[in-house]
N, C-alpha and C. Protein backbone atom coordinates (compact mmCIF):
# COMPACT_ATOMS: atom_id res chain seq x y z
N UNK A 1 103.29 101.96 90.37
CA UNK A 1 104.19 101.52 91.43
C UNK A 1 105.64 101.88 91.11
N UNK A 2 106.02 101.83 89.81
CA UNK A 2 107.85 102.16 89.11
C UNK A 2 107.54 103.71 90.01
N UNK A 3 106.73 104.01 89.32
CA UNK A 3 106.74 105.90 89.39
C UNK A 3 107.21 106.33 91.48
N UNK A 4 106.33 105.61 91.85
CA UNK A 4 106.13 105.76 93.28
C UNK A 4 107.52 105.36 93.94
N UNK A 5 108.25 103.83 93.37
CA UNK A 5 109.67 103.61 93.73
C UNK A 5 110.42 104.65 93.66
N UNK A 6 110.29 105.36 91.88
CA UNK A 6 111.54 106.25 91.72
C UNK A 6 111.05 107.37 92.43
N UNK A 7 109.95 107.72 92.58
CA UNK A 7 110.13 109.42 93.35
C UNK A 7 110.71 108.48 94.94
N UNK A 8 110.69 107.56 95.16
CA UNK A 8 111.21 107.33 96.86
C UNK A 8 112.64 107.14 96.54
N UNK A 9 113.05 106.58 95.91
CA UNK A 9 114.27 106.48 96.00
C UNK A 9 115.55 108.30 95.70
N UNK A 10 114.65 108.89 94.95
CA UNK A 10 115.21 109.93 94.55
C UNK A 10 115.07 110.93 96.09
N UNK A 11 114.02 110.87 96.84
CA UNK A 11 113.86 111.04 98.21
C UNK A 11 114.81 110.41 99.25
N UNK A 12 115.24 109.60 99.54
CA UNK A 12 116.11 108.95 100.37
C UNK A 12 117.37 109.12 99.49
N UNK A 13 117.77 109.40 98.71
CA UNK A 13 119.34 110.04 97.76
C UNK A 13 119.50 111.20 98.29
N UNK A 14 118.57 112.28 98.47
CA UNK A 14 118.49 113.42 98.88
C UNK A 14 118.65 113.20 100.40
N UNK A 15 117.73 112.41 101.16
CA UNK A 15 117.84 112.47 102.49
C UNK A 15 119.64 111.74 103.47
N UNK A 16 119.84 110.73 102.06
CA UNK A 16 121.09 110.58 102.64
C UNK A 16 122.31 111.45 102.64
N UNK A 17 122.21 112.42 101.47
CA UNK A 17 122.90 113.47 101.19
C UNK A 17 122.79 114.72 102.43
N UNK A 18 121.55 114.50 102.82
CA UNK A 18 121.35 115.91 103.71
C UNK A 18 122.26 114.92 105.28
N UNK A 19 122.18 114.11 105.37
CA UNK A 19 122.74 113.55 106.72
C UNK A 19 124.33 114.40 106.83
N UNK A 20 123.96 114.99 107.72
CA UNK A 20 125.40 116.04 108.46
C UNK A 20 126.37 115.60 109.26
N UNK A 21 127.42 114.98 108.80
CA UNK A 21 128.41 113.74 109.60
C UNK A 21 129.49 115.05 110.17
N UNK A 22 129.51 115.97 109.38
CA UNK A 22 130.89 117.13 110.17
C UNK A 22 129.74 117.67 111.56
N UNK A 23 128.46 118.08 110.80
CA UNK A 23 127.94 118.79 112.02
C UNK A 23 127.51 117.84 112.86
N UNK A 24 126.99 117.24 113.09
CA UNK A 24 126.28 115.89 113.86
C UNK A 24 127.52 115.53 115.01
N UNK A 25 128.79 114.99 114.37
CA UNK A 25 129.66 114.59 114.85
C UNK A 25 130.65 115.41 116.07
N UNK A 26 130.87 116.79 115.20
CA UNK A 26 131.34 117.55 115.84
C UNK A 26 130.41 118.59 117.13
N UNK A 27 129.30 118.20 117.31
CA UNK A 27 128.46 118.76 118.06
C UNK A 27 128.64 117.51 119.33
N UNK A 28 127.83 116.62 118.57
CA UNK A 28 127.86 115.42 119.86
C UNK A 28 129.22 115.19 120.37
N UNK A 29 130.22 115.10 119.83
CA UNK A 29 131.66 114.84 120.52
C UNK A 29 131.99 115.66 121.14
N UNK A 30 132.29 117.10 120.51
CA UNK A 30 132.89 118.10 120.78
C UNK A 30 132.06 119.42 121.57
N UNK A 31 130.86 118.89 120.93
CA UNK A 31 130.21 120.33 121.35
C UNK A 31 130.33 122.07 120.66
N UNK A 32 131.09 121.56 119.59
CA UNK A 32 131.38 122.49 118.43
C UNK A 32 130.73 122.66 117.38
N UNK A 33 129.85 123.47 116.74
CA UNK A 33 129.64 123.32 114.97
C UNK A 33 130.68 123.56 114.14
N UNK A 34 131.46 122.74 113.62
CA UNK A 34 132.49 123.07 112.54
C UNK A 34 132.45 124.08 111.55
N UNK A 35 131.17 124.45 111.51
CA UNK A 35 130.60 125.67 110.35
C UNK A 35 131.06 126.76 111.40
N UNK A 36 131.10 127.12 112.56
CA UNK A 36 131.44 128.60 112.82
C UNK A 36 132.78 128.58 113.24
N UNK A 37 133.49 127.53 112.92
CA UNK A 37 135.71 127.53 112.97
C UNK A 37 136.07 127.17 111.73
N UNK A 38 137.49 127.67 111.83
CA UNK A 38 137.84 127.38 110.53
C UNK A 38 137.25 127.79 109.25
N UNK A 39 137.26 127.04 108.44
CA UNK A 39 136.59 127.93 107.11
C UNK A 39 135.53 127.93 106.90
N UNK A 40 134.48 127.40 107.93
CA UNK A 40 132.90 127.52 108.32
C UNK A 40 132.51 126.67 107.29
N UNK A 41 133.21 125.54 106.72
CA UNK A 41 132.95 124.42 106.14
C UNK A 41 132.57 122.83 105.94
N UNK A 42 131.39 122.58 106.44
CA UNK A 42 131.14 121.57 106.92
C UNK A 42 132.04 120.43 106.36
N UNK A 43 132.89 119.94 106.15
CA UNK A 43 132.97 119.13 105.00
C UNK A 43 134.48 118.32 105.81
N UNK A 44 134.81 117.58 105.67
CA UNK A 44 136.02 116.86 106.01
C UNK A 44 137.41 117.72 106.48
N UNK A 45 138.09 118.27 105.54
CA UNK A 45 139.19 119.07 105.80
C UNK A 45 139.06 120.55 107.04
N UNK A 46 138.27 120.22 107.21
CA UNK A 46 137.57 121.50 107.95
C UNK A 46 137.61 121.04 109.27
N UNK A 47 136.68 120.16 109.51
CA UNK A 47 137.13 119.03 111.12
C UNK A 47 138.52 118.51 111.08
N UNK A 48 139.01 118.03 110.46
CA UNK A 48 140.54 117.37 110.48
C UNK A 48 141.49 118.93 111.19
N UNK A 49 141.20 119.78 110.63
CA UNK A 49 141.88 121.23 110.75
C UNK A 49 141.32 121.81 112.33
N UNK A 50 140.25 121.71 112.77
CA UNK A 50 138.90 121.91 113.91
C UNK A 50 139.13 121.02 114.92
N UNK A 51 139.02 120.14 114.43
CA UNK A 51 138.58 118.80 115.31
C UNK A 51 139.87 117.61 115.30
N UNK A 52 140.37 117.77 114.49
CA UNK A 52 141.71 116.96 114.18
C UNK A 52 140.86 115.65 113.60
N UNK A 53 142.26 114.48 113.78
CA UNK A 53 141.65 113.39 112.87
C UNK A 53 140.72 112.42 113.30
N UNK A 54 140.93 112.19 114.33
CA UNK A 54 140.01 111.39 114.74
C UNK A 54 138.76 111.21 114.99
N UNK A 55 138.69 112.67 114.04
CA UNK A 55 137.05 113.02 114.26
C UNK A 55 136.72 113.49 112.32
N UNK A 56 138.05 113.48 111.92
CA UNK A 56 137.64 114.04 110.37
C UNK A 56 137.82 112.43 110.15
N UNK A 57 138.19 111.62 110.18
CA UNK A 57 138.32 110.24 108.96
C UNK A 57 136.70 109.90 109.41
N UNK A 58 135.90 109.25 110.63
CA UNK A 58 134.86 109.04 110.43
C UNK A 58 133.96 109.77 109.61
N UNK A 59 133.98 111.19 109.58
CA UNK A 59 133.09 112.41 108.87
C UNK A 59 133.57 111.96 107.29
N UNK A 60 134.75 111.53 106.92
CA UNK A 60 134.88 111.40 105.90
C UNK A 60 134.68 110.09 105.14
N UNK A 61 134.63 109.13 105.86
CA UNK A 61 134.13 107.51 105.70
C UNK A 61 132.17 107.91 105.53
N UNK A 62 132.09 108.75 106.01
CA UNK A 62 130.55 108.80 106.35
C UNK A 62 129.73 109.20 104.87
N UNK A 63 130.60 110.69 104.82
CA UNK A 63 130.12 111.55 103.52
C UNK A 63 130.59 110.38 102.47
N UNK A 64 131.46 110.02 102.09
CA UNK A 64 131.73 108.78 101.14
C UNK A 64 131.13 107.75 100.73
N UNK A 65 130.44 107.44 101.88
CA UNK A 65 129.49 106.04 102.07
C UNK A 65 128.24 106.63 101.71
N UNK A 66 127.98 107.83 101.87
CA UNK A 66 126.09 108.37 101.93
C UNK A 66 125.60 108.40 100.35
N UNK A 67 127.11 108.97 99.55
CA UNK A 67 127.11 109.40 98.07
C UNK A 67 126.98 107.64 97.53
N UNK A 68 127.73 106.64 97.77
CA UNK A 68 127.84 105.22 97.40
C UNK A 68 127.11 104.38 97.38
N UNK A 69 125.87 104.90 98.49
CA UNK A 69 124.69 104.18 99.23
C UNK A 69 123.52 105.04 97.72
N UNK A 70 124.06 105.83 97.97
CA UNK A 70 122.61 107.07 96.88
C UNK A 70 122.80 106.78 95.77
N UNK A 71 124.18 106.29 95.02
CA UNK A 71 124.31 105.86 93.77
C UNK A 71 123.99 104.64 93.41
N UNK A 72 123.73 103.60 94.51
CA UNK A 72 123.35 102.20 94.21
C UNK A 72 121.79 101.94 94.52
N UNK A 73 121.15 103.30 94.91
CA UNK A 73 119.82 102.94 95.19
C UNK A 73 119.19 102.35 94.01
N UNK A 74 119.99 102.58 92.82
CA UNK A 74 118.69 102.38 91.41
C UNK A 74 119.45 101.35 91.46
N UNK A 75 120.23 100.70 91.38
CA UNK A 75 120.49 99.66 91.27
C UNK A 75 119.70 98.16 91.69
N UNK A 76 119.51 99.33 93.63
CA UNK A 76 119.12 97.62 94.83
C UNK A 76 117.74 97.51 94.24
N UNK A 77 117.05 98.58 94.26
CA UNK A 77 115.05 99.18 93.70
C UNK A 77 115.34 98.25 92.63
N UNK A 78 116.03 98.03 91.51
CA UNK A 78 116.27 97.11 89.93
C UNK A 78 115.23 98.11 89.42
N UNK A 79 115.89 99.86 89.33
CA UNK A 79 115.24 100.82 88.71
C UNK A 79 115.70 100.61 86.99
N UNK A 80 116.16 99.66 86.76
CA UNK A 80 116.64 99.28 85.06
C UNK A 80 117.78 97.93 85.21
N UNK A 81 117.73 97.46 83.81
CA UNK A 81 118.95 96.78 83.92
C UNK A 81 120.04 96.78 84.61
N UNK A 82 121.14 96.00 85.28
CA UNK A 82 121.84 96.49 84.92
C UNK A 82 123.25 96.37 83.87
N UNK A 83 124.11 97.40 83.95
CA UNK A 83 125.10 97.27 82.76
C UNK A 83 124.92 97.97 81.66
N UNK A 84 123.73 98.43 81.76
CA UNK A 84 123.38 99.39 80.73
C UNK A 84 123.64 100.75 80.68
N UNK A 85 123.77 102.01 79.94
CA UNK A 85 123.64 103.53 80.10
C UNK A 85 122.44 103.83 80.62
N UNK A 86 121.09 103.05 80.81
CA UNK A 86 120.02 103.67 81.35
C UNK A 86 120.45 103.48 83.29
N UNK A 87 120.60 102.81 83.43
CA UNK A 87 120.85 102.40 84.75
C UNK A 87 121.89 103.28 85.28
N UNK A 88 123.18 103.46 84.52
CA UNK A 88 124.02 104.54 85.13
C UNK A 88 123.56 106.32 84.85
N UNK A 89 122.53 106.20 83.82
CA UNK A 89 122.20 107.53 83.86
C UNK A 89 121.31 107.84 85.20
N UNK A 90 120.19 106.87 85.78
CA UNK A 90 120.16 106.63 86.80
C UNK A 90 120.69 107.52 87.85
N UNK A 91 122.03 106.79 88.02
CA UNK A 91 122.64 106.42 89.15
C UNK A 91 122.93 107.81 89.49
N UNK A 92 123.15 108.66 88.09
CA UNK A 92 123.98 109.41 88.22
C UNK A 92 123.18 110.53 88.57
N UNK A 93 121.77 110.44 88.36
CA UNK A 93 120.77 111.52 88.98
C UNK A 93 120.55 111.60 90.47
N UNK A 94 120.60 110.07 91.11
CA UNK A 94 120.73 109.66 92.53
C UNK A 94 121.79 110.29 92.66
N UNK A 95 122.86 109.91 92.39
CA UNK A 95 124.30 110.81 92.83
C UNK A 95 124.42 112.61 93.25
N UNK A 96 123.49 112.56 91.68
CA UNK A 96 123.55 114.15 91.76
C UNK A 96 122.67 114.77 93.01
N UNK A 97 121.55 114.45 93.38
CA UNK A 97 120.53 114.70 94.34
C UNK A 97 121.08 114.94 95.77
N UNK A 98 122.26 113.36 95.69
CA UNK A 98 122.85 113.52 97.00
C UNK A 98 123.33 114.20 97.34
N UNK A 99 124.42 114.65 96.67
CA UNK A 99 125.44 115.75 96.68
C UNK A 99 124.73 117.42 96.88
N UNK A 100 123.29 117.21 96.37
CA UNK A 100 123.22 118.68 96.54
C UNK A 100 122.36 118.18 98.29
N UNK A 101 121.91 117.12 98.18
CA UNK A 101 121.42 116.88 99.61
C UNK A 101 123.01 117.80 100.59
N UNK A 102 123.79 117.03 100.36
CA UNK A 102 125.53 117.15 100.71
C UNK A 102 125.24 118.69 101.58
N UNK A 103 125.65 119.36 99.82
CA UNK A 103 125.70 121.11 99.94
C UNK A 103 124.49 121.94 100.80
N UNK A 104 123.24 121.37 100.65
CA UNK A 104 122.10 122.27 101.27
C UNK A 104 121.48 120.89 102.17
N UNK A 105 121.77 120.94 103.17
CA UNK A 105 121.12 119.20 104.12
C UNK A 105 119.86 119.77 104.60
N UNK A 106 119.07 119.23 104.54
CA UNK A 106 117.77 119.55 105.26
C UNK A 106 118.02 119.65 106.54
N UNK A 107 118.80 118.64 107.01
CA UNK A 107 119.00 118.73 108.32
C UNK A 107 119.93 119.38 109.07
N UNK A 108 120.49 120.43 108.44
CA UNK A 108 121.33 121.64 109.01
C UNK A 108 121.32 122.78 108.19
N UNK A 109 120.04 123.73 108.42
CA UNK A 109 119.59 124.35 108.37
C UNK A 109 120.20 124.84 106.49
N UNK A 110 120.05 123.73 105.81
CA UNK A 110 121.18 123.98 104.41
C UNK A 110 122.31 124.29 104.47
N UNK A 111 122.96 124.38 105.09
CA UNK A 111 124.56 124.84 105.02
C UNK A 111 125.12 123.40 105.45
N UNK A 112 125.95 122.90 104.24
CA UNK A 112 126.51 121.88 104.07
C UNK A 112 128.43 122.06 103.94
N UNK A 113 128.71 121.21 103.21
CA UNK A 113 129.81 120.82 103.10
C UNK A 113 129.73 121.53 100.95
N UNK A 114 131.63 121.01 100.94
CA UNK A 114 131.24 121.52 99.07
C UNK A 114 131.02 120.05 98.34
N UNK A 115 130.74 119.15 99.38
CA UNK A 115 130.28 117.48 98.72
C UNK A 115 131.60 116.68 97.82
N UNK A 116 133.08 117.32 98.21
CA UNK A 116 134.02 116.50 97.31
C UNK A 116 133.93 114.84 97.69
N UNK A 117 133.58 114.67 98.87
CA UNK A 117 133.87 113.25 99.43
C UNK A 117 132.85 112.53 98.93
N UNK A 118 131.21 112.67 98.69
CA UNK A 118 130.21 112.55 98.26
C UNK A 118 130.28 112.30 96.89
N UNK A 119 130.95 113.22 96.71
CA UNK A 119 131.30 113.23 94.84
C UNK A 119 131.91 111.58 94.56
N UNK A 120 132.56 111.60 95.40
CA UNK A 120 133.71 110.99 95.96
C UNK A 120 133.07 109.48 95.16
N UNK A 121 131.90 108.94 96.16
CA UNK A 121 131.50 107.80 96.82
C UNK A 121 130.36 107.94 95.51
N UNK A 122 129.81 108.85 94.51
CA UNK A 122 129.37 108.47 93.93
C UNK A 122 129.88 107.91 92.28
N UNK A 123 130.70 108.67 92.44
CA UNK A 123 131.60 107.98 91.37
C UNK A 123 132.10 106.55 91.63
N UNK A 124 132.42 106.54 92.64
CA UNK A 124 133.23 105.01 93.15
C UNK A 124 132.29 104.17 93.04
N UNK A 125 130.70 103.92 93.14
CA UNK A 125 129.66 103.19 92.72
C UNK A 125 129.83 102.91 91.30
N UNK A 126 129.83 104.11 90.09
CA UNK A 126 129.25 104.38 88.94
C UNK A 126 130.40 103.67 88.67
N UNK A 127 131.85 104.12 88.44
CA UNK A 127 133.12 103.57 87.82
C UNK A 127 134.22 103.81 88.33
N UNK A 128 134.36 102.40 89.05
CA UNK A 128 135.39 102.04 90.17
C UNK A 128 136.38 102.40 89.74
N UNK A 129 137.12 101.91 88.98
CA UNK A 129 138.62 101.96 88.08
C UNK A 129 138.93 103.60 87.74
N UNK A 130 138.36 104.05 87.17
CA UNK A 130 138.58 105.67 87.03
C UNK A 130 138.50 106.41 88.62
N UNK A 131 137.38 105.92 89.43
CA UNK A 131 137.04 107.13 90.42
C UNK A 131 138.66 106.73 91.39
N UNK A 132 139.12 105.45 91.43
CA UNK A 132 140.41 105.07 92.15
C UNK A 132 141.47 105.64 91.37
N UNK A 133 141.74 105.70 90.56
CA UNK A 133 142.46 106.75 89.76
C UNK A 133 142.78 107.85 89.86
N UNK A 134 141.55 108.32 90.11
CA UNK A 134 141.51 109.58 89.99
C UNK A 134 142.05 110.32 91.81
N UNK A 135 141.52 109.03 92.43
CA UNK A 135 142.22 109.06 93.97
C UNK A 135 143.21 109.09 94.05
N UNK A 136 144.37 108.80 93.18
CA UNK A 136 145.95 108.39 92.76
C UNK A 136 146.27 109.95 92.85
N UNK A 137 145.27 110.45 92.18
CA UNK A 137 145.90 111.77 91.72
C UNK A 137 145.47 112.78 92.56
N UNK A 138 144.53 112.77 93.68
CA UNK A 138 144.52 113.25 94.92
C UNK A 138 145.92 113.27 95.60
N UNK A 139 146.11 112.00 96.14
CA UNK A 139 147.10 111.52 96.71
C UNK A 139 148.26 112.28 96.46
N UNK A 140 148.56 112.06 95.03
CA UNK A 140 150.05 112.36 94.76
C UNK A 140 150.34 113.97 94.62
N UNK A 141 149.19 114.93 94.27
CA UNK A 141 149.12 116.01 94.47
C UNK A 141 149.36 116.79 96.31
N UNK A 142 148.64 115.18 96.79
CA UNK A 142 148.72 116.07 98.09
C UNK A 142 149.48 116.09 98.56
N UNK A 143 150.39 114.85 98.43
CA UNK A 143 152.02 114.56 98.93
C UNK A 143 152.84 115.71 98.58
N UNK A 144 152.93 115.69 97.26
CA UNK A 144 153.63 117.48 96.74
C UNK A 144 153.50 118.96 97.07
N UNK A 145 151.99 118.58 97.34
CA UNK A 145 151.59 120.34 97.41
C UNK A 145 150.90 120.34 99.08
N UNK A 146 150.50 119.46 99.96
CA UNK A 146 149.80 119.68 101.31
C UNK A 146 148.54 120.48 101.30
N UNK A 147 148.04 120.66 99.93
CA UNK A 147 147.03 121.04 100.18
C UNK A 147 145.73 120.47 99.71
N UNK A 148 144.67 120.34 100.57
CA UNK A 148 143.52 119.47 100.05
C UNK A 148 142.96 120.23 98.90
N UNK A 149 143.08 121.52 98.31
CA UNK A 149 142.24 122.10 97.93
C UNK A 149 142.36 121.97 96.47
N UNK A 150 143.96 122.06 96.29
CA UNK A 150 144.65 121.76 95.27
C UNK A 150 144.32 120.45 94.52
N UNK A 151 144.59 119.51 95.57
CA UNK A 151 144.43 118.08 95.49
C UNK A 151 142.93 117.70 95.11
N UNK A 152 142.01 118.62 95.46
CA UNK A 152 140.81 118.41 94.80
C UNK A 152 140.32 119.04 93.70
N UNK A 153 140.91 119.77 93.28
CA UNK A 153 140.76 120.35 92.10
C UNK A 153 141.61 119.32 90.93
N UNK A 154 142.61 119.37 91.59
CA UNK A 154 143.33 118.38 90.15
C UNK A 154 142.88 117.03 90.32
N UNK A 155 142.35 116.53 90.78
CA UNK A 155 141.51 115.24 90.92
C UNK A 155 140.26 115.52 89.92
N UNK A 156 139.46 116.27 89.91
CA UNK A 156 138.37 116.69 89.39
C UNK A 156 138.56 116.94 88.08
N UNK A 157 139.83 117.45 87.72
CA UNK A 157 139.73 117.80 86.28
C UNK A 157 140.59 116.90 85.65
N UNK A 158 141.08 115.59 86.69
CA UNK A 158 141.61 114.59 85.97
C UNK A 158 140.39 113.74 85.38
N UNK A 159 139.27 113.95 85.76
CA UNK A 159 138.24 112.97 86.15
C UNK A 159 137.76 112.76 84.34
N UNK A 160 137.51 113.88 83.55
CA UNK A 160 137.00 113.77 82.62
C UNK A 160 138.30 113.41 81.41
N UNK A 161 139.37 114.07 82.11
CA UNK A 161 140.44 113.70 81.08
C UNK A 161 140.87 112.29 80.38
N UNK A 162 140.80 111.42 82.54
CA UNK A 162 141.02 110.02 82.32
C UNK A 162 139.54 109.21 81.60
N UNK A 163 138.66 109.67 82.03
CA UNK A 163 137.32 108.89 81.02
C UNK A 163 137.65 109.57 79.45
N UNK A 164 137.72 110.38 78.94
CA UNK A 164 138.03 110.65 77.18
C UNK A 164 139.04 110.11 76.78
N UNK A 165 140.13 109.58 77.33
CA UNK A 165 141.50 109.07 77.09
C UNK A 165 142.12 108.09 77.65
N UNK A 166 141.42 107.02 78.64
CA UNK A 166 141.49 106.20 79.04
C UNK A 166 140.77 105.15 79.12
N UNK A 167 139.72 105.36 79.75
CA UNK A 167 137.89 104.50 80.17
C UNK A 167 137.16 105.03 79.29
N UNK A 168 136.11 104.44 79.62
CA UNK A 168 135.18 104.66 78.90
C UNK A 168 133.85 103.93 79.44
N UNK A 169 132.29 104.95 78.51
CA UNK A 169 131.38 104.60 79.52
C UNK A 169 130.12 104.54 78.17
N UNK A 170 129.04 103.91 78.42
CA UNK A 170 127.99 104.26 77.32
C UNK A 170 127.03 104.69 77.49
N UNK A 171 127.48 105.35 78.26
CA UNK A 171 126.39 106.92 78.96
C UNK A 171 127.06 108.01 78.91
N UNK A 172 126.05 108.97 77.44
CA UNK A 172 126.64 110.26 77.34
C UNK A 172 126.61 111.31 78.56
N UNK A 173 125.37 110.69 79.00
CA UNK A 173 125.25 111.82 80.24
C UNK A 173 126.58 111.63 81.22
N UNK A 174 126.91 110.36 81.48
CA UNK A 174 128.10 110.09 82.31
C UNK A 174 129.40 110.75 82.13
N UNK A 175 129.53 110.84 80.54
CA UNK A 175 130.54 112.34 80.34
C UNK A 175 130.28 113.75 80.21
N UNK A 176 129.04 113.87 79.92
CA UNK A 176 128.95 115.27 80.46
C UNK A 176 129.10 115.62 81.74
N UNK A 177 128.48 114.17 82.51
CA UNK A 177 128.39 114.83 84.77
C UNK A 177 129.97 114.73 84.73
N UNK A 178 131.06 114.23 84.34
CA UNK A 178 132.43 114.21 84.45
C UNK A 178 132.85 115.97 83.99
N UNK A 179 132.45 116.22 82.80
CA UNK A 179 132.73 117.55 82.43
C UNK A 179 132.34 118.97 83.61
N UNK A 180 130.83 118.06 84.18
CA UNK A 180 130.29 119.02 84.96
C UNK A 180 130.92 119.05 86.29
N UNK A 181 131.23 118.02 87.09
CA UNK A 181 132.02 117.84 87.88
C UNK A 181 133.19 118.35 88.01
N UNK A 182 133.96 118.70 87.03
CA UNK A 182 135.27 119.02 87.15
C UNK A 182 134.56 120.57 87.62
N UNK A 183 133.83 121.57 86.86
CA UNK A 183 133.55 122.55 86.50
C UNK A 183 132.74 123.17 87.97
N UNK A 184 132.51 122.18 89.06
CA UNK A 184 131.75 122.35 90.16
C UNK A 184 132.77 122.35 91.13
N UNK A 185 133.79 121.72 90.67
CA UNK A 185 134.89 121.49 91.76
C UNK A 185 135.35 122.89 91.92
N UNK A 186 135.69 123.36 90.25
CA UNK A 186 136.28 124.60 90.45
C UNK A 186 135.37 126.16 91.28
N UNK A 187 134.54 125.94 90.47
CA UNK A 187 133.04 126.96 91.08
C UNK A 187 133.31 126.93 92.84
N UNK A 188 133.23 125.83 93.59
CA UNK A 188 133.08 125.42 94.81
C UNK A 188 133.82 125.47 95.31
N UNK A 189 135.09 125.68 94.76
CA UNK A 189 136.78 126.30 95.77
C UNK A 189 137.56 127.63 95.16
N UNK A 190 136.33 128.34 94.91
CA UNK A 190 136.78 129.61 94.42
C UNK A 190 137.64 130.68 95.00
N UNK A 191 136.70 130.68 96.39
CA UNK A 191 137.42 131.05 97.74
C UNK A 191 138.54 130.94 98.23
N UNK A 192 139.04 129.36 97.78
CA UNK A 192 140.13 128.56 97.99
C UNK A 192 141.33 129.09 96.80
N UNK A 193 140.59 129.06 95.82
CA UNK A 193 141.76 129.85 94.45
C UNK A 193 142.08 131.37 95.27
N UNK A 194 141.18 132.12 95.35
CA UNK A 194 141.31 133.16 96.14
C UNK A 194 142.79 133.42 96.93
N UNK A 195 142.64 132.33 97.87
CA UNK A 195 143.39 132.03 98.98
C UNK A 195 144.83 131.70 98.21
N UNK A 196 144.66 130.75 97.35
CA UNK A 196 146.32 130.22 96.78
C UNK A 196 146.71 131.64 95.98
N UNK A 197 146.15 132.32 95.25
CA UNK A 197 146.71 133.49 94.96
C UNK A 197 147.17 134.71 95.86
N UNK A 198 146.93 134.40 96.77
CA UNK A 198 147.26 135.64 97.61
C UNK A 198 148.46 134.79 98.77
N UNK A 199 148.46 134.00 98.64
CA UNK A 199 149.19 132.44 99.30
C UNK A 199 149.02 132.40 100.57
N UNK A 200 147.65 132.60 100.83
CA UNK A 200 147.00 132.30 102.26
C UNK A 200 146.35 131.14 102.80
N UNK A 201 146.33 130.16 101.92
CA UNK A 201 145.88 128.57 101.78
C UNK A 201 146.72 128.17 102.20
N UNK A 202 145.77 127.63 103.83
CA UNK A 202 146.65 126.38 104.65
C UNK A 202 146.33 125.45 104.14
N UNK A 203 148.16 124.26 104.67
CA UNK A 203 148.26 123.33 104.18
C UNK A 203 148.07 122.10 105.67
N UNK A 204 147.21 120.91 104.54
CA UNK A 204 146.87 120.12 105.95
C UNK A 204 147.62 119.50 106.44
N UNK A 205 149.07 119.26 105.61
CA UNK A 205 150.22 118.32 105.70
C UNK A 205 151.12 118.97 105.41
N UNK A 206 152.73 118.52 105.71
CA UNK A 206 153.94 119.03 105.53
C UNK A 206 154.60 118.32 104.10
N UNK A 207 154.54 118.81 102.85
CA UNK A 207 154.61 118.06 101.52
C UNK A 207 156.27 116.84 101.70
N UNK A 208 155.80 115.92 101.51
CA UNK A 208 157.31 114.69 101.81
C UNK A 208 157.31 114.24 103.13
N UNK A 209 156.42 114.88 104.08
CA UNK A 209 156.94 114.63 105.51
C UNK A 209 155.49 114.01 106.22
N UNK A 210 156.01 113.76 107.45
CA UNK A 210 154.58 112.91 108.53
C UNK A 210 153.55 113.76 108.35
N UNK A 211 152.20 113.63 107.96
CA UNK A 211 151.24 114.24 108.43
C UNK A 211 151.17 114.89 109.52
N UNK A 212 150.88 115.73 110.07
CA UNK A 212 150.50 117.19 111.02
C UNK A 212 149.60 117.66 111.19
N UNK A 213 149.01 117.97 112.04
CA UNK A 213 147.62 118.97 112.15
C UNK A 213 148.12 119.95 112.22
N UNK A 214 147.20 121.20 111.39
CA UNK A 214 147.74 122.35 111.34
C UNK A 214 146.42 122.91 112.00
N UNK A 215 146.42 123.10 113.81
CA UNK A 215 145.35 123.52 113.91
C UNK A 215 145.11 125.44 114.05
């Protein structure tokens, strides 16, 4: 019966991951797939840019919540203690599942999003205090620089810095997925480095000033 829980739960991590809140959303509202405007990127910054905001903060409350929901499945199942490194190693396989649910969704034909928000919501389950932190440093990047892309990259590679030198966890695997994470962020906005070197990376905001759509 354990065995039968964990293959379901590792099934519904995946299935919440594949749930398509840019495409879903932007079809039924708009009548648009966000994948063929803009940077053909399912993923939050892409509708905000497409669709503007009022259609990217739900997409982005959504993807956030799917990764948060997938990281606490081992938890609600009582797939281990908790408080322990077995339980967050866990969590962190649910997490991982989702996220690639995220990137390849069953339910849109695999072409996903690059899962930062997902990432997002599964960290914020695993370790609140760091993953809000590490939101600090979204933030304050984005205020400076207007660009999400930036802002997610240096978020990501704050991620393992602030757990070795700040927090701390007693799950080795939990610092390696931090190491790996940073290293996926970069892989997954390569395109985007691309773009800042050639300085063709739009910005979603005006750095110091009111937010803007830059459609």
């Amino acid at each position: 019966m354990n065995l039968l829980i964990s293959v379901l739960v590792f099934v519904l991590a995946f299935l919440l991951g594949s749930i398509p809140a840019a495409v879903w959303i932007g079809k039924r509202f708009h009548n648009i797939d966000v994948r063929e405007h803009g940077s053909g990127n399912a993923g939050t910054t892409n509708v905000i840019r497409v669709l503007g905001w009022k259609t990217g903060i739900p997409v982005l409350l959504i993807d956030i919540g799917k990764g948060w929901l997938a990281a606490m499945l081992p938890v609600f199942f009582n797939l281990a203690e908790p408080g322990n490194a077995l339980i967050t190693n866990i969590q962190i396989l649910t997490g991982i599942t989702a996220i690639i649910g995220h990137i390849f969704p069953i339910f849109a034909g695999f072409r996903g999003g690059k899962g930062v928000a997902t990432v997002f919501g599964v960290l914020l389950a695993i370790q609140t205090p760091l993953t809000l932190s590490c939101f600090g440093v979204f933030l304050g990047i984005l205020f400076i620089t207007g660009i999400v892309s930036v802002s997610s990259m240096s978020a990501g590679l704050a991620f393992p810095i602030l757990l070795f030198s700040v927090f701390d966890t007693p799950s080795l695997i939990f610092k390696i997925f931090s190491v790996l994470v940073a290293i996926a962020l970069l892989i997954t906005h390569r395109k985007n480095i691309g773009r800042l070197f050639r300085g063709e990376e739009a910005k979603l905001i005006k750095p110091g000033r009111k937010s803007k759509e830059e459609l």
